[in-house]
N, C-alpha and C. Protein backbone atom coordinates (compact mmCIF):
# COMPACT_ATOMS: atom_id res chain seq x y z
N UNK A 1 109.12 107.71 74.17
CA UNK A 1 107.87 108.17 74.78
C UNK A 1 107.63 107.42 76.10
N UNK A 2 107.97 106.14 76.13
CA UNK A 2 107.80 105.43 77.15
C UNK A 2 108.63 106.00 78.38
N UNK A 3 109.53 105.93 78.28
CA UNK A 3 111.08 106.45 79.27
C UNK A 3 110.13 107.79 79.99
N UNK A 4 109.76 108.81 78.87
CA UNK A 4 109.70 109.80 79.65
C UNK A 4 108.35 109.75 80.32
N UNK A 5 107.66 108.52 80.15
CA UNK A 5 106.15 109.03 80.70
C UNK A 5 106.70 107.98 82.15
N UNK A 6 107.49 107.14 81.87
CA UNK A 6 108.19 106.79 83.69
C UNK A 6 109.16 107.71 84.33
N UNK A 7 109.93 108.50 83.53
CA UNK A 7 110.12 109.67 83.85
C UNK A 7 109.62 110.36 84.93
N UNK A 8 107.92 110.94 84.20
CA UNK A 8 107.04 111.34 84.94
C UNK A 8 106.63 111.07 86.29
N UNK A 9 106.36 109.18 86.18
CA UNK A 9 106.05 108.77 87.02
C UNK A 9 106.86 109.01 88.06
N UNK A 10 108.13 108.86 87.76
CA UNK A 10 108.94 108.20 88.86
C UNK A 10 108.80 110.09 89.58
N UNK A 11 108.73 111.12 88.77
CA UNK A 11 109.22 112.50 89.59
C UNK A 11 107.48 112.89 90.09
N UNK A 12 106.91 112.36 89.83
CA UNK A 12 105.47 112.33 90.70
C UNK A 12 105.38 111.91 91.95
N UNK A 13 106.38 110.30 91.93
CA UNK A 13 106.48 109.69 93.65
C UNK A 13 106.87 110.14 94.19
N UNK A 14 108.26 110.52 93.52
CA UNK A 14 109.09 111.39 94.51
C UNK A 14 108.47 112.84 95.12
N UNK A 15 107.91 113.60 94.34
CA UNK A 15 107.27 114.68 94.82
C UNK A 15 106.08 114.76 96.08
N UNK A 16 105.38 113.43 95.50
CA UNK A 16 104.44 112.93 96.96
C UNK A 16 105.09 112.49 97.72
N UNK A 17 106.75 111.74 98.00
CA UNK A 17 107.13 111.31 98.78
C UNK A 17 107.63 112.62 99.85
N UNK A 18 108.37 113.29 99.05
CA UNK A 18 108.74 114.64 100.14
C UNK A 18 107.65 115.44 100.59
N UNK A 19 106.35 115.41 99.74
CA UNK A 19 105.21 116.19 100.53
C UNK A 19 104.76 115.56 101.78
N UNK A 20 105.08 114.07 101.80
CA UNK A 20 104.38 113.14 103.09
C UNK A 20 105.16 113.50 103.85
N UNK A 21 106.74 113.42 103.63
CA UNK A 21 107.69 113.53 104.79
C UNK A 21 107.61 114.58 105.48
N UNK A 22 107.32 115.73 104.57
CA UNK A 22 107.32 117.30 105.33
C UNK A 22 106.39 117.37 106.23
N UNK A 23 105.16 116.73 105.79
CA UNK A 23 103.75 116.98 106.66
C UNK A 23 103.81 116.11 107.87
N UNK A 24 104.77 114.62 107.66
CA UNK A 24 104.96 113.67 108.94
C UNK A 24 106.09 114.36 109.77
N UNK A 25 107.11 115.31 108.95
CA UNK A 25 107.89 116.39 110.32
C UNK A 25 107.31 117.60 110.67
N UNK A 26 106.28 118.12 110.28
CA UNK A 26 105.55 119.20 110.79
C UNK A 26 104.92 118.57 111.82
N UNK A 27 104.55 117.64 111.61
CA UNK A 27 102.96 116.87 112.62
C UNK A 27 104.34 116.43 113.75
N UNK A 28 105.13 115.85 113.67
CA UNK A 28 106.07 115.94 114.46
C UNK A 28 106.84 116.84 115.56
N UNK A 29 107.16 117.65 114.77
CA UNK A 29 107.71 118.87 115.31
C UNK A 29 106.59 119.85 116.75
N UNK A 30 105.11 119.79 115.54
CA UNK A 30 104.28 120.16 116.62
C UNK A 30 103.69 119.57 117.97
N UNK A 31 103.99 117.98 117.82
CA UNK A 31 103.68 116.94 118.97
C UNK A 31 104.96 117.85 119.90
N UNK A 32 106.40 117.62 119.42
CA UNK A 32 107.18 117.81 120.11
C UNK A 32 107.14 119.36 121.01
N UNK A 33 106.30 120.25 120.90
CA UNK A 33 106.20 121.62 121.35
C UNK A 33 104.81 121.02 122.07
């Protein structure tokens, strides 16, 4: 039970981590235009 509730965790960061990155290369992309 434990494993999978860090499991969780860990595919939660990761999911906020690629949502930040996308939104810091959009915000990017649009400086650059």
């Amino acid at each position: 039970m434990n494993a999978k509730f860090i499991g969780k965790k860990v595919n939660f960061v990761d999911y906020s981590l690629s949502e930040i990155g996308f939104i810091c290369n959009f915000a990017t992309n649009r400086k650059g235009l």
